[in-house]
Each structure stands twice: as C-alpha cells, then as structure tokens.
Protein backbone atom coordinates (compact mmCIF):
# COMPACT_ATOMS: atom_id res chain seq x y z
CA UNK A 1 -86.50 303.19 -77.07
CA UNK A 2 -84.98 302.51 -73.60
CA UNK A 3 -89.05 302.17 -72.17
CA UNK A 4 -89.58 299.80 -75.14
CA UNK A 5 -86.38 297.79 -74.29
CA UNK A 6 -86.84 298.09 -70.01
CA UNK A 7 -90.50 296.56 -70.87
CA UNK A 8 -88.73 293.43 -72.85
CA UNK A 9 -86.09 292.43 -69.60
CA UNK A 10 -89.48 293.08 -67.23
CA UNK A 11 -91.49 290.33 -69.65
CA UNK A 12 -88.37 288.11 -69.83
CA UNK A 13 -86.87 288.12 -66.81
CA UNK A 14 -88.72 285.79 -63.98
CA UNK A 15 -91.02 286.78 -61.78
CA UNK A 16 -90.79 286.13 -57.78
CA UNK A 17 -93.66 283.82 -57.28
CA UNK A 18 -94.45 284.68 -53.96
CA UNK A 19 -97.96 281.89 -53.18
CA UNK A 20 -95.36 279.39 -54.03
CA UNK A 21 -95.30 276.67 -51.59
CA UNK A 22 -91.66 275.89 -50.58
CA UNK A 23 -92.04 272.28 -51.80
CA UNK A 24 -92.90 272.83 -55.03
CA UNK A 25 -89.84 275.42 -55.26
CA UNK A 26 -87.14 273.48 -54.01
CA UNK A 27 -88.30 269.69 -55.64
CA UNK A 28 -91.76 270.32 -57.71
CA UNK A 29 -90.97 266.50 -58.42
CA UNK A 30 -91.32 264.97 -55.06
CA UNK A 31 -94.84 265.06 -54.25
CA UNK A 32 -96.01 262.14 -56.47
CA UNK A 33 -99.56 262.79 -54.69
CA UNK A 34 -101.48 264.13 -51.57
CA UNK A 35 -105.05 262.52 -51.30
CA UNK A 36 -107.05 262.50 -47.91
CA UNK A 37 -109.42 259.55 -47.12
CA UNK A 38 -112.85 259.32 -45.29
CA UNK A 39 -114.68 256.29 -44.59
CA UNK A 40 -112.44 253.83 -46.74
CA UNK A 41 -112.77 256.44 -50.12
CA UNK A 42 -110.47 258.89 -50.89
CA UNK A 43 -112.20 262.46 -51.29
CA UNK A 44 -112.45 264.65 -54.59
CA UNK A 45 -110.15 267.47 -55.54
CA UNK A 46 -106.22 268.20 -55.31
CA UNK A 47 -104.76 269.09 -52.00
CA UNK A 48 -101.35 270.51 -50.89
CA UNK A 49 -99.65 269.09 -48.34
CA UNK A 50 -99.51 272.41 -46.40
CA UNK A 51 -102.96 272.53 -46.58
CA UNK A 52 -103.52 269.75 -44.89
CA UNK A 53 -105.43 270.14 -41.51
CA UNK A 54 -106.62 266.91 -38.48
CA UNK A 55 -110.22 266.15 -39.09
CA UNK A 56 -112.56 263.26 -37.37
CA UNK A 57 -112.81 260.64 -39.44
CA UNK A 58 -109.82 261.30 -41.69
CA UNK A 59 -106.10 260.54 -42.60
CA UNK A 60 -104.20 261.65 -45.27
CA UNK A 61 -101.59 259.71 -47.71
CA UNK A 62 -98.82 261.67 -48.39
CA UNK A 63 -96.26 260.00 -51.07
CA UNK A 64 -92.82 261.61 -51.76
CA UNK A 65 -89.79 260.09 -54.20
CA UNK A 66 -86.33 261.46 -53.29
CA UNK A 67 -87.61 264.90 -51.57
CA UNK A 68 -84.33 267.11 -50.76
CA UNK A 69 -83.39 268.55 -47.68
CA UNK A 70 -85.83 271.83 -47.96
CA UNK A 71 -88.58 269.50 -49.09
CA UNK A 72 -88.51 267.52 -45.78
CA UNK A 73 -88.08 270.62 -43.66
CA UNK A 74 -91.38 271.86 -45.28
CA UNK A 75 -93.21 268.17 -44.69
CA UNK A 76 -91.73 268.64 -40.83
CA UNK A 77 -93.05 271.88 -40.31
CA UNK A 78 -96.76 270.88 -41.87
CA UNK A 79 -97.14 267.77 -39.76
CA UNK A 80 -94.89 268.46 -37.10
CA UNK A 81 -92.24 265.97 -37.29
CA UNK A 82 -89.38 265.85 -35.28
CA UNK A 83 -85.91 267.60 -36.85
CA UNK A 84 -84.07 264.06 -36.60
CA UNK A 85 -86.74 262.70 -39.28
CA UNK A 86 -85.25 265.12 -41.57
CA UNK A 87 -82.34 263.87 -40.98
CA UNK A 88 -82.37 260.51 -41.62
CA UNK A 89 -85.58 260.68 -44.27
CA UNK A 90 -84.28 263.11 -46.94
CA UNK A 91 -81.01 260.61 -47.19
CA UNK A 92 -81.97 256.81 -48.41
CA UNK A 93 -79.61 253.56 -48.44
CA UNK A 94 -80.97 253.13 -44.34
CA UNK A 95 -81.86 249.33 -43.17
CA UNK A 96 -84.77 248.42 -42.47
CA UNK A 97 -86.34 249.55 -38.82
CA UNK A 98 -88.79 250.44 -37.14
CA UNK A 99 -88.93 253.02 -34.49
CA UNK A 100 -90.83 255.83 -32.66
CA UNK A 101 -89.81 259.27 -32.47
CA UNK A 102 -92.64 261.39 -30.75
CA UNK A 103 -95.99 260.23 -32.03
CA UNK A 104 -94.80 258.80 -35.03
CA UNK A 105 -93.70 255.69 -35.75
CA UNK A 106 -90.92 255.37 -38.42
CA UNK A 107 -90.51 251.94 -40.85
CA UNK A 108 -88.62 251.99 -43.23
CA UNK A 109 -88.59 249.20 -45.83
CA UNK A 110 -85.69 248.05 -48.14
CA UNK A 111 -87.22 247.70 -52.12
CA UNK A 112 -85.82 245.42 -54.83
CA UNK A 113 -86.48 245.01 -58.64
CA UNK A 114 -84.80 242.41 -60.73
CA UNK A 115 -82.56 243.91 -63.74
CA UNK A 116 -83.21 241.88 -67.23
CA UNK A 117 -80.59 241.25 -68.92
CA UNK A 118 -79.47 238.86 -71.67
CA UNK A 119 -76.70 237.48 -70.13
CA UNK A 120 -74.27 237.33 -67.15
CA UNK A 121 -71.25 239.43 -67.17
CA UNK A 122 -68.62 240.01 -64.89
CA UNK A 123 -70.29 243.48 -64.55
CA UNK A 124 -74.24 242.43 -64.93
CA UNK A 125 -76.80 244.23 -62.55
CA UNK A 126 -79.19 241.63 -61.63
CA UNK A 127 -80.51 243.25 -58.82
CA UNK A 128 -81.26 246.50 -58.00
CA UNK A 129 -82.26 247.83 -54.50
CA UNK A 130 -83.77 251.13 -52.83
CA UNK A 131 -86.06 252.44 -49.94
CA UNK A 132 -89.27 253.26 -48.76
CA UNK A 133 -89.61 255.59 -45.30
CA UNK A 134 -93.14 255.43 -43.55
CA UNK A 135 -93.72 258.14 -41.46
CA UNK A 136 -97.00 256.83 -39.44
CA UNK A 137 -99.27 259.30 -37.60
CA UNK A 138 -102.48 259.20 -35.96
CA UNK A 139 -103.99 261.02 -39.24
CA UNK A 140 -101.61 260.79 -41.69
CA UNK A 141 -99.36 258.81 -43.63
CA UNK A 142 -96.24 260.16 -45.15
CA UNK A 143 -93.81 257.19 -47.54
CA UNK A 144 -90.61 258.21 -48.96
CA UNK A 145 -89.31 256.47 -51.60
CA UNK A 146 -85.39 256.48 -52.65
CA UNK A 147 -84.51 254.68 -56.02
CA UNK A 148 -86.36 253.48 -59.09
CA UNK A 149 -86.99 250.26 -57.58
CA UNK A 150 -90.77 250.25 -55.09
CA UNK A 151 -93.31 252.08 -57.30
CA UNK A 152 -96.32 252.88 -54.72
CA UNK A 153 -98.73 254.04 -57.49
CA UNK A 154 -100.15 250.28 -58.14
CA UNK A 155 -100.42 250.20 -53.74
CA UNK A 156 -102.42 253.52 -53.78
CA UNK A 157 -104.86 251.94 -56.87
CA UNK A 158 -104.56 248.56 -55.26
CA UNK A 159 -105.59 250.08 -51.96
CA UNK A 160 -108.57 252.37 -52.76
CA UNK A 161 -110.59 249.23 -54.42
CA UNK A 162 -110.79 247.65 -50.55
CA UNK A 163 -112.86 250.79 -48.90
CA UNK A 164 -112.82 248.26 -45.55
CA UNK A 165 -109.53 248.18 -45.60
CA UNK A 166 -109.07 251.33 -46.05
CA UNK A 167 -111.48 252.31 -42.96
CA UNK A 168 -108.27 251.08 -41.03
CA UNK A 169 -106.68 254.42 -41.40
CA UNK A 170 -102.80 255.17 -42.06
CA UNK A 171 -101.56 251.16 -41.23
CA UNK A 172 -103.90 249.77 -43.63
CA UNK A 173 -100.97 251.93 -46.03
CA UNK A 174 -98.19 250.20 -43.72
CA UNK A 175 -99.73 246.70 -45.06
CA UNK A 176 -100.59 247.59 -48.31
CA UNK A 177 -96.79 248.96 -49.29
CA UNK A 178 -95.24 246.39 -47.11
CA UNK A 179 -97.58 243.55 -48.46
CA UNK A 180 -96.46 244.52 -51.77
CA UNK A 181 -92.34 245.40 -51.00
CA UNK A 182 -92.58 241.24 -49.78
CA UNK A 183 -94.39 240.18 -53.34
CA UNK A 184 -91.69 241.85 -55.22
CA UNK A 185 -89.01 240.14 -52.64
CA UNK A 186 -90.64 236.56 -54.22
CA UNK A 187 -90.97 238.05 -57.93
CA UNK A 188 -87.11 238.89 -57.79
CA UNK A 189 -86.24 235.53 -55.77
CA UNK A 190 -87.74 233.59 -58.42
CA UNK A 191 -86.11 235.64 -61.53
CA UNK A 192 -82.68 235.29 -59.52
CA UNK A 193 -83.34 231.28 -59.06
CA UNK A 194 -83.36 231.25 -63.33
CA UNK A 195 -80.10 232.59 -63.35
CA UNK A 196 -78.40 229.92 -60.89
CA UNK A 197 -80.19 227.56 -63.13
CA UNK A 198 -78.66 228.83 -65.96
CA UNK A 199 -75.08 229.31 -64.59
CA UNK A 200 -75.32 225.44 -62.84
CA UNK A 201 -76.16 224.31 -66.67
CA UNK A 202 -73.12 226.09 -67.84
CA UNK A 203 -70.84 225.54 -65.24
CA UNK A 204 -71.98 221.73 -65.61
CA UNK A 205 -71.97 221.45 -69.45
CA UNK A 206 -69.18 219.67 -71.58
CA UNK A 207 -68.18 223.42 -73.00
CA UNK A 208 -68.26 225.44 -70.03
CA UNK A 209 -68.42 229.06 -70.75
CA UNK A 210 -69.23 230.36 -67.25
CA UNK A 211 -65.94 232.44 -65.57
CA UNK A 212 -65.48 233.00 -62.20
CA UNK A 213 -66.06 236.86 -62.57
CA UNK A 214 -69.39 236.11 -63.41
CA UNK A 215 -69.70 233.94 -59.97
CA UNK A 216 -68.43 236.81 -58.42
CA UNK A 217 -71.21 239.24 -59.34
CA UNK A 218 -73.91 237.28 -58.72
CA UNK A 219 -72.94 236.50 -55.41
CA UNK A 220 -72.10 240.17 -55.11
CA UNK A 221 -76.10 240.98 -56.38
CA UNK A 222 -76.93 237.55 -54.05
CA UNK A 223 -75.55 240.21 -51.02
CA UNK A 224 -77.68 243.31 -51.91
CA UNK A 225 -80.68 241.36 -52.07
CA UNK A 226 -80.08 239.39 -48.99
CA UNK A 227 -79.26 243.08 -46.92
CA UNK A 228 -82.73 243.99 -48.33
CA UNK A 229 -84.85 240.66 -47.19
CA UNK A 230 -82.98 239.37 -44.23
CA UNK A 231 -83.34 242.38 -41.57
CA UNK A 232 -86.97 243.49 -42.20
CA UNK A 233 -87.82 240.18 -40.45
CA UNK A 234 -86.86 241.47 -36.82
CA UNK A 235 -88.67 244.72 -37.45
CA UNK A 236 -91.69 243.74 -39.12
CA UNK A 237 -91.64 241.45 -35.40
CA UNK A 238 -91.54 243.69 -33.63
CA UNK A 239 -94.12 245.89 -35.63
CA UNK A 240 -96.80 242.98 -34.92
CA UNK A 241 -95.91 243.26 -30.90
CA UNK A 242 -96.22 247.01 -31.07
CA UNK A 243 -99.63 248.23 -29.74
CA UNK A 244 -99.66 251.04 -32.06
CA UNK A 245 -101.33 248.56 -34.79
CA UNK A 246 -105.01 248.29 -34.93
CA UNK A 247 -106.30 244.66 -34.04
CA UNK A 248 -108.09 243.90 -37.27
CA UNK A 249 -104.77 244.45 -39.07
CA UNK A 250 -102.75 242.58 -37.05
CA UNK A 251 -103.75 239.00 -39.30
CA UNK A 252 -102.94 240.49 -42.46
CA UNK A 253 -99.18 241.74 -41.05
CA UNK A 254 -99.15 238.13 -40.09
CA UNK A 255 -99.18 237.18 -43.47
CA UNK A 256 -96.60 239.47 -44.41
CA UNK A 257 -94.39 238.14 -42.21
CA UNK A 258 -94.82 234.23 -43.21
CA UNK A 259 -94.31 235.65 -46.82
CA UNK A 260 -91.13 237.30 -45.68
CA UNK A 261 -90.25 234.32 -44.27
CA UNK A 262 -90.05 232.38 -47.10
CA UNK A 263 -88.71 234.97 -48.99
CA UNK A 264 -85.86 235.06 -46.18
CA UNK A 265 -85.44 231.16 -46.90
CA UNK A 266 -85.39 231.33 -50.64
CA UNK A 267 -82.76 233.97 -50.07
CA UNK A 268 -80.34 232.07 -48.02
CA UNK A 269 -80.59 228.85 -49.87
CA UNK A 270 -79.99 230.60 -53.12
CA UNK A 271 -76.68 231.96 -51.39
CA UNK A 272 -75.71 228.05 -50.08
CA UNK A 273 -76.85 227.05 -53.60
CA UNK A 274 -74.15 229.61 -55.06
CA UNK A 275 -71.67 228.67 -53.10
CA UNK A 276 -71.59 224.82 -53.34
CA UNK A 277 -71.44 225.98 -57.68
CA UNK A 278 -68.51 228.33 -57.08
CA UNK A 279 -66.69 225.95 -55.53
CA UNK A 280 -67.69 223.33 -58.04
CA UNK A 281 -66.20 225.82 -61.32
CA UNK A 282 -62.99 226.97 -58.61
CA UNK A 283 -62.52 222.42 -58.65
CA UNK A 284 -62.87 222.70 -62.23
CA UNK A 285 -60.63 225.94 -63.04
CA UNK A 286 -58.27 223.81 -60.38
CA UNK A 287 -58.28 220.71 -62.52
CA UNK A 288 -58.07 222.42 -65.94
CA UNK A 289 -54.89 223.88 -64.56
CA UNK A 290 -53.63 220.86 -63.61
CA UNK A 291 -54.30 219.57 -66.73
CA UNK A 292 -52.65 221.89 -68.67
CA UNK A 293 -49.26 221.78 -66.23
CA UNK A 294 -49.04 218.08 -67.62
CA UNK A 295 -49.63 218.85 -71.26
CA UNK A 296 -47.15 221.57 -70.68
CA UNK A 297 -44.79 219.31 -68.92
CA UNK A 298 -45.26 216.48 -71.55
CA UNK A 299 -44.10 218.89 -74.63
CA UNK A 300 -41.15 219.90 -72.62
CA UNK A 301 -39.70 216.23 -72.13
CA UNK A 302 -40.66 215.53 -75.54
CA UNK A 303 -38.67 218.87 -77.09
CA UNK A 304 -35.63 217.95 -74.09
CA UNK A 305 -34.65 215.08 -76.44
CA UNK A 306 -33.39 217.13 -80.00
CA UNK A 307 -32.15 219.71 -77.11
CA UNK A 308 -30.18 217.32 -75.31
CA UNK A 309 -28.79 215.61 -78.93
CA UNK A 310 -28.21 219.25 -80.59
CA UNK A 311 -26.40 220.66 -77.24
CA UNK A 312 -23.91 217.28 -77.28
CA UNK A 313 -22.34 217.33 -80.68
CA UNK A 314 -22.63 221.32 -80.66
CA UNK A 315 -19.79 221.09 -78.12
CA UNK A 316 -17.24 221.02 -81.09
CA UNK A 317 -14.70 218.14 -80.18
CA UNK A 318 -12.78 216.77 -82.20
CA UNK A 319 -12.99 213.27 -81.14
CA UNK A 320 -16.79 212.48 -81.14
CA UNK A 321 -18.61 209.36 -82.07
CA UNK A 322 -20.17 209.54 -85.58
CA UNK A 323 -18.36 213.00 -86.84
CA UNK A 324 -16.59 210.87 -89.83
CA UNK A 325 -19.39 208.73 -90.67
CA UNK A 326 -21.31 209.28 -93.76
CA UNK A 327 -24.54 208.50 -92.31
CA UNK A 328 -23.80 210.04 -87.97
CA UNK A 329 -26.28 212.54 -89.03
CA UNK A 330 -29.14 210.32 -90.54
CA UNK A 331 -28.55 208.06 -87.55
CA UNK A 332 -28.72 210.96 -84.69
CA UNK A 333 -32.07 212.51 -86.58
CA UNK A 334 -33.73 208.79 -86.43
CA UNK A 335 -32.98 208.31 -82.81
CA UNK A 336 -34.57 211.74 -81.94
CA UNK A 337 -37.32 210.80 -83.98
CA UNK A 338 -37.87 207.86 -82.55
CA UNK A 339 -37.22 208.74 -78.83
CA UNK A 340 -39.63 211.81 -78.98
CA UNK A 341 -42.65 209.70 -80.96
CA UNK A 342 -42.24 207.22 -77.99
CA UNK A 343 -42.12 209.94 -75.63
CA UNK A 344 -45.65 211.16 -77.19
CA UNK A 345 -47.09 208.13 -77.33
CA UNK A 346 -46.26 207.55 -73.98
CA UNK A 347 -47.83 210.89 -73.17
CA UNK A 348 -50.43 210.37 -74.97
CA UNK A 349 -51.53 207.15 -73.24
CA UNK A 350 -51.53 208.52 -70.23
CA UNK A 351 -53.83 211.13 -71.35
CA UNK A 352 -51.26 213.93 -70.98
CA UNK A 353 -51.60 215.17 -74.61
C-alpha cells in the first residue's frame, strides 16, 4: 500500500525539468518569436534564442513583450549585452532615445493606440501609450515591447514580403517597426481630431452638454500622446547622422522622419486647438454664472417687497396706519402685488428672468 501510494506523489508531483532554457522558465510568454534571416528570407524551422550563434550572411530577429528581470539576464548572457541594458530594458515607460552602449545601439520608441469609446467622460481613455526597446547588433536584432499598444507581428509579415529590404540586415527592422510606430502616430492623430470635432460641436451647440471634466481629460490624453510623438523627433535625428545606418536605408528613415514631422504638427495644433475650446466653455461656464447671479438677484428684490411689508406691521404698535380699517389688509396685499409684478416685469425686460 505505501509503494502503491509513494508511486501516486512521484506521478503527481512535478518533475525538475532540467533542458529547460531559463527563458522559458521564468516568462514562457515573452518570446513572441526567434527567426534568423539569410539573403532577405527568413530560414525554416524554430530556433531558441540561446541557440543562436554569428554566421556570414545572417542576422537574427529576436521579439520579446514584457520579458522580466531573469528573462533579460538570459537574452544578455546569449548575445552579450551589457548589464545596464538589463536594467533599463526589462522596465518600460522610458522616452524615446537613442544611444550606444558597447556595440549596440539602443532606440527605444514610444507606441500609441487610440481607445474607442462611445463617449467622453470625465474619466474616458482615449489614448493609450507603451514602448518598444531595439537592441541593434551587427547580427541581430532584439525589440522589446511594454504595453498592449505596438503589435510587431503585422512589421515581421509586413517585412518578410520585401526580401531587398530585408538584405539590409537588423536596421531594415529599425525602419520597418519605426515606419510603422509613426503610421499609428497619424491613425491615432486623426481618431483624436474626431473627438475635438465632436466636443467643439457640443461646446458650440444651443444645449451644451460638454463639462469641463471632460476638457480636462482630453487634454490630459492630448499630454500622453504628445510625450510619445514630440521627443522621438531629436532621436530619430540623430539616428539619420549616426554612421551606424547603412546608406541605402538612410532615404527611407528620411521618410520617417517627415512623417513624424507632421505627426509632431498635428499634435501640437490639436493641443492649441484644445485650448482656444477650453477657454471658450470656461467664457461660457463664466457667463452662465453670471447669468444666474442676476436671476438670483432679481427673485431676491422681488421677494424683499412682502418681506419688507410683513416685517413693518409685524412690529406690533399700536398706532399704525391702516390697523382699524376694514380694508388695511386688502390694500397692503394689492400694493405688494403690484410692486413685485412691476419688479418682474422690470426684470424681465432686462432679460434677468
């Protein structure tokens, strides 16, 4: 009985699985895919990482979403990287840069997505922003993506249909995902530009229903997306001036950069754009204030008058004007009836009511 029951907890209980690569124990999720490229095709079969070796002739694309720590320490250790790459590469929210640390050169690239949603709230998510990490070598390519926002899978399909650009080696990757990082900069610049259309109707309209909370957050989403456009266009500068870039890619970063450009100026004049409407509704919300002050202040003289004539004979002298009349209380009602209708119309005329 005890053999019977030690064999059970042996079959249940997990095994050490010792040919384990320490990627795939710490984040089996993070490799999205390893592929290695020769002559502008990529080559059959699956590859690890660690298995990766230089060859003449070849690079190799390695893409990674949200590695850990351990996961980086095992990419640094198969390609050599530098410790401080770990560092900064297993973390994402970084702005966009370019640098070189050893023999590799290190952009990293802000992503963007816009958020549907069916209105604007004071709490809407219109845009939502990540990163993408490339980790350039002379035979290999590493990107690391952080966020949901920057899907490389359409680059990698878009890429290996252009075999001549492909020939390029790892920066003809560097275009592709920064070529396509810009397009979805213009795609989200011209979903945001629908919403200030919409809120400059309703802020406009004779019923305005647009609140200044919702102003708010779309200048707040109007920042994120401007800290993701605005400083790529210093790096991706001084990307074109490094020599590090082969010549016959050097036109098609050129591109990029006029595209960022006008990304960069859609951007900024959306932000003006907001502005000059916020402080539009603030006029409004100032004058709708104002306007209720007077209506407020009309009442009040109007309800002073019965106050006035009700606080006067409540005084309870005995000598007052109208006490022994049969009709001082008719009389006193009229006047306040008439005073106050004159008072309204009055009011009324002058478009304070």
């Amino acid at each position: 009985m005890l053999k019977i029951l030690g064999r059970l907890v042996e079959a249940i209980a997990p095994r050490p699985h010792t040919g384990a690569s320490p990627a795939r124990r710490h984040n089996p999720h993070a490799v999205v895919d390893c592929a290695v490229y020769r002559a502008g095709a990529r080559k059959p079969g699956a590859l690890h990482y660690t298995e990766a070796r230089q060859r003449r002739g070849e690079f190799l694309w390695l893409g990674l979403h949200e590695p850990d720590a351990a996961t980086m320490r095992s990419v640094a250790d198969a390609f050599g990287l530098h410790e401080l790459v770990v560092e900064q590469t297993a973390q994402g929210g970084h702005r966009p840069v370019v640098e070189t640390i050893g023999d590799v050169t290190r952009l990293v690239v802000r992503t963007a997505r816009y958020v549907e949603h069916d209105e604007l709230t004071a709490t809407s998510e219109i845009v939502d922003t990540g990163d993408v990490t490339l980790l350039i070598g002379s035979w290999f390519v590493i990107t690391v993506r952080h966020g949901p926002a920057g899907a490389l899978w359409p680059v990698r399909q878009e890429l290996e249909k252009r075999p001549a650009l492909l020939r390029a080696g790892p920066w003809a990757v560097a275009y592709a995902v920064t070529n396509r990082l810009v397009d979805d900069y213009l795609t989200v610049a011209a979903d945001v530009e629908r919403d200030l259309e919409r809120i400059e109707e309703e802020t406009f309209a004779t019923r305005r229903s647009a609140e200044v909370a919702h102003f708010y957050q779309l200048k707040l989403e109007m920042v994120e997306l401007k800290r993701a456009v605005l400083p790529l266009q210093e790096p991706l500068a001084a990307l074109l001036e490094a020599t590090d870039v082969p010549p016959g890619l050097r036109p098609y970063f050129v591109d990029v950069r006029g595209r960022l450009d006008r990304a960069a100026d859609r951007v900024a004049g959306f932000d003006d754009l907001l502005n000059s409407i916020l402080q539009a509704r603030l006029t409004q919300v100032t004058l709708d204030q104002n306007d209720d002050m007077r209506m407020i202040a009309a009442w009040a003289a109007v309800a002073a008058v019965p106050t006035v004539g009700a606080g006067i004979y409540g005084m309870n002298f005995a000598n007052m004007p109208g006490l022994d009349s049969r009709y001082g209380f008719w009389v006193t009602i009229v006047i306040i009836v008439l005073v106050c209708s004159g008072l309204f119309w009055r009011f009324k005329r002058a478009g304070w009511l």
